[in-house]
Protein backbone atom coordinates (compact mmCIF):
# COMPACT_ATOMS: atom_id res chain seq x y z
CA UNK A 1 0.00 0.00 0.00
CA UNK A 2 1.42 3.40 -0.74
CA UNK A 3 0.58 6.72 0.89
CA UNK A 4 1.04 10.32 -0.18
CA UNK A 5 1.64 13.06 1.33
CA UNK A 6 2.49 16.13 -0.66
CA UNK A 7 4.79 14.58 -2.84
CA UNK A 8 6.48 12.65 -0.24
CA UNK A 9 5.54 8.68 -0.31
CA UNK A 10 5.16 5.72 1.74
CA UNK A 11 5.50 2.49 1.06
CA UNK A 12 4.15 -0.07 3.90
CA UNK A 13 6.13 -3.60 4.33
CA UNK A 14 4.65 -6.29 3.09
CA UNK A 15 6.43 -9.49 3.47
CA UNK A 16 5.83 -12.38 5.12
CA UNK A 17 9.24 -12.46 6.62
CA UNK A 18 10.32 -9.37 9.32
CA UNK A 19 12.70 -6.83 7.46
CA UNK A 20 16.33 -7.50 8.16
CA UNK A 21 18.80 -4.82 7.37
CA UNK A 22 20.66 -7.27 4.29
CA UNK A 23 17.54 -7.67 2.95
CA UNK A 24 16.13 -3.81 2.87
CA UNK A 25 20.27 -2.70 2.07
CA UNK A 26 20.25 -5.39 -1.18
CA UNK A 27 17.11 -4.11 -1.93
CA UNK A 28 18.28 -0.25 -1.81
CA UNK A 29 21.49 -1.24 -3.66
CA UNK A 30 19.64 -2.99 -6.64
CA UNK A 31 17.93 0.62 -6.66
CA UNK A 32 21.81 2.37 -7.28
CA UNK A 33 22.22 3.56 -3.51
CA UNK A 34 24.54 3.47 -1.38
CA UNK A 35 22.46 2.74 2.40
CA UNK A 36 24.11 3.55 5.48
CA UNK A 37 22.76 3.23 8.81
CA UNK A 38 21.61 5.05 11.90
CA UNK A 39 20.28 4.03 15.70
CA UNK A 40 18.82 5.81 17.94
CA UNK A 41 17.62 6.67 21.38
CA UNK A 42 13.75 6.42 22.08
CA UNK A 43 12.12 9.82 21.72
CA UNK A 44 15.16 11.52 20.26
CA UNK A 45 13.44 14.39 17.70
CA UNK A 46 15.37 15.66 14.92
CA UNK A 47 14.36 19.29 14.20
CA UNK A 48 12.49 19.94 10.89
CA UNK A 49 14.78 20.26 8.07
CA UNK A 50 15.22 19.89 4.14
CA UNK A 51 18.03 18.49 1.66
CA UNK A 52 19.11 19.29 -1.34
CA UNK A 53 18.49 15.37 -2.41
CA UNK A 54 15.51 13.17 -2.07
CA UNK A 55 16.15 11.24 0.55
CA UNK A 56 14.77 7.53 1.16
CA UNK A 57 14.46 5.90 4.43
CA UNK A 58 13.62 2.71 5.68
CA UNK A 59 12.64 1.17 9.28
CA UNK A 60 14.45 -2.19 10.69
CA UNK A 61 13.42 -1.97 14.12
CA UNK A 62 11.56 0.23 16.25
CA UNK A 63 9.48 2.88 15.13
CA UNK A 64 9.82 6.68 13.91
CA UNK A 65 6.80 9.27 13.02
CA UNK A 66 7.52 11.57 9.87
CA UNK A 67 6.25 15.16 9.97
CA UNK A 68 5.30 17.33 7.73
CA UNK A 69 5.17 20.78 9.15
CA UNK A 70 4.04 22.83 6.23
CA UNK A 71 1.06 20.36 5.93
CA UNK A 72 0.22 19.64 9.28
CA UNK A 73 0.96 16.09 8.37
CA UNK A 74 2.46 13.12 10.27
CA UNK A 75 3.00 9.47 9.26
CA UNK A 76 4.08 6.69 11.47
CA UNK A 77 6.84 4.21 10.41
CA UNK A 78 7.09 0.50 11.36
CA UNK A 79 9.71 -1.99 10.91
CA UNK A 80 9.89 -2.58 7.26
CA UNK A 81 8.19 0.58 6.12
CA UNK A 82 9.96 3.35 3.71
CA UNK A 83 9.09 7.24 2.73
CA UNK A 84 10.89 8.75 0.17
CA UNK A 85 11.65 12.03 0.41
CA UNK A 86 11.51 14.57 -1.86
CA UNK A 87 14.47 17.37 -2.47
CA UNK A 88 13.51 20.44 -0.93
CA UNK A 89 10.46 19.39 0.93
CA UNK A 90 10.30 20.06 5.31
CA UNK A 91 10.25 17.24 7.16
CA UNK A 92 11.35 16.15 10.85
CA UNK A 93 11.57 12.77 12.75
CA UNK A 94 10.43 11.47 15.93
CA UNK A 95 11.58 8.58 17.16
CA UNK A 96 9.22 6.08 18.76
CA UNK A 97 9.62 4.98 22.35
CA UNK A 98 11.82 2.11 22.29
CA UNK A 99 14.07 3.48 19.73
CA UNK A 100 14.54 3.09 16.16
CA UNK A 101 17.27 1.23 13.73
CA UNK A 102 16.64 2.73 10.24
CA UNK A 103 18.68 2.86 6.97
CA UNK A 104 18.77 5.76 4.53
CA UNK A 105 20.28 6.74 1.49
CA UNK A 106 20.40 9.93 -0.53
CA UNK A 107 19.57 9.48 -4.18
CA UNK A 108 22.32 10.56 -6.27
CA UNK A 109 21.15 12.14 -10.08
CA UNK A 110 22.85 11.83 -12.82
């Protein structure tokens, strides 16, 4: 199932294994990025910010909540679960309250 927001998307996980991170970083990798990592604390916020790239991001473990500030949107990630970002577009993160394990990449244009 996919969601929009804006122009920013999310794609739920549907599999009937859990999400491991080889599986979602072979998957990213067949897509041309380069994934990297990040863990983090429960309830650790990450001010609302933009890039210069779209961004894409997926959930191993834990859970984080998207926002979308100049919508008054949120969307809640779970394990498996990705939202691409778009380039230029305000966004912040919320971690969920046991923490989150995520991987991300920036998608490079040629």
């Amino acid at each position: 199932m996919n969601i929009k927001h804006l122009s920013v998307r999310v794609t739920r996980w549907h599999g009937g294994q859990h999400p491991t991170f080889s599986t979602i970083t072979r998957q990213m990798k067949k897509e041309g990025l380069r994934p990297y990592m990040w863990v983090n604390t429960p309830n650790h916020r990450y001010g609302v910010r933009s890039h210069g790239y779209d961004k894409v991001l997926y959930v191993i473990e834990g859970m984080v909540e998207i926002t979308l500030p100049d919508s008054n949107q949120r969307m809640t990630l779970r394990a498996g679960d990705r939202v691409d970002v778009p380039a230029g577009v305000r966004h912040g993160t919320i971690v969920g309250s046991n923490g989150a394990r995520c991987v991300e990449a920036a998608v490079v244009r040629r």
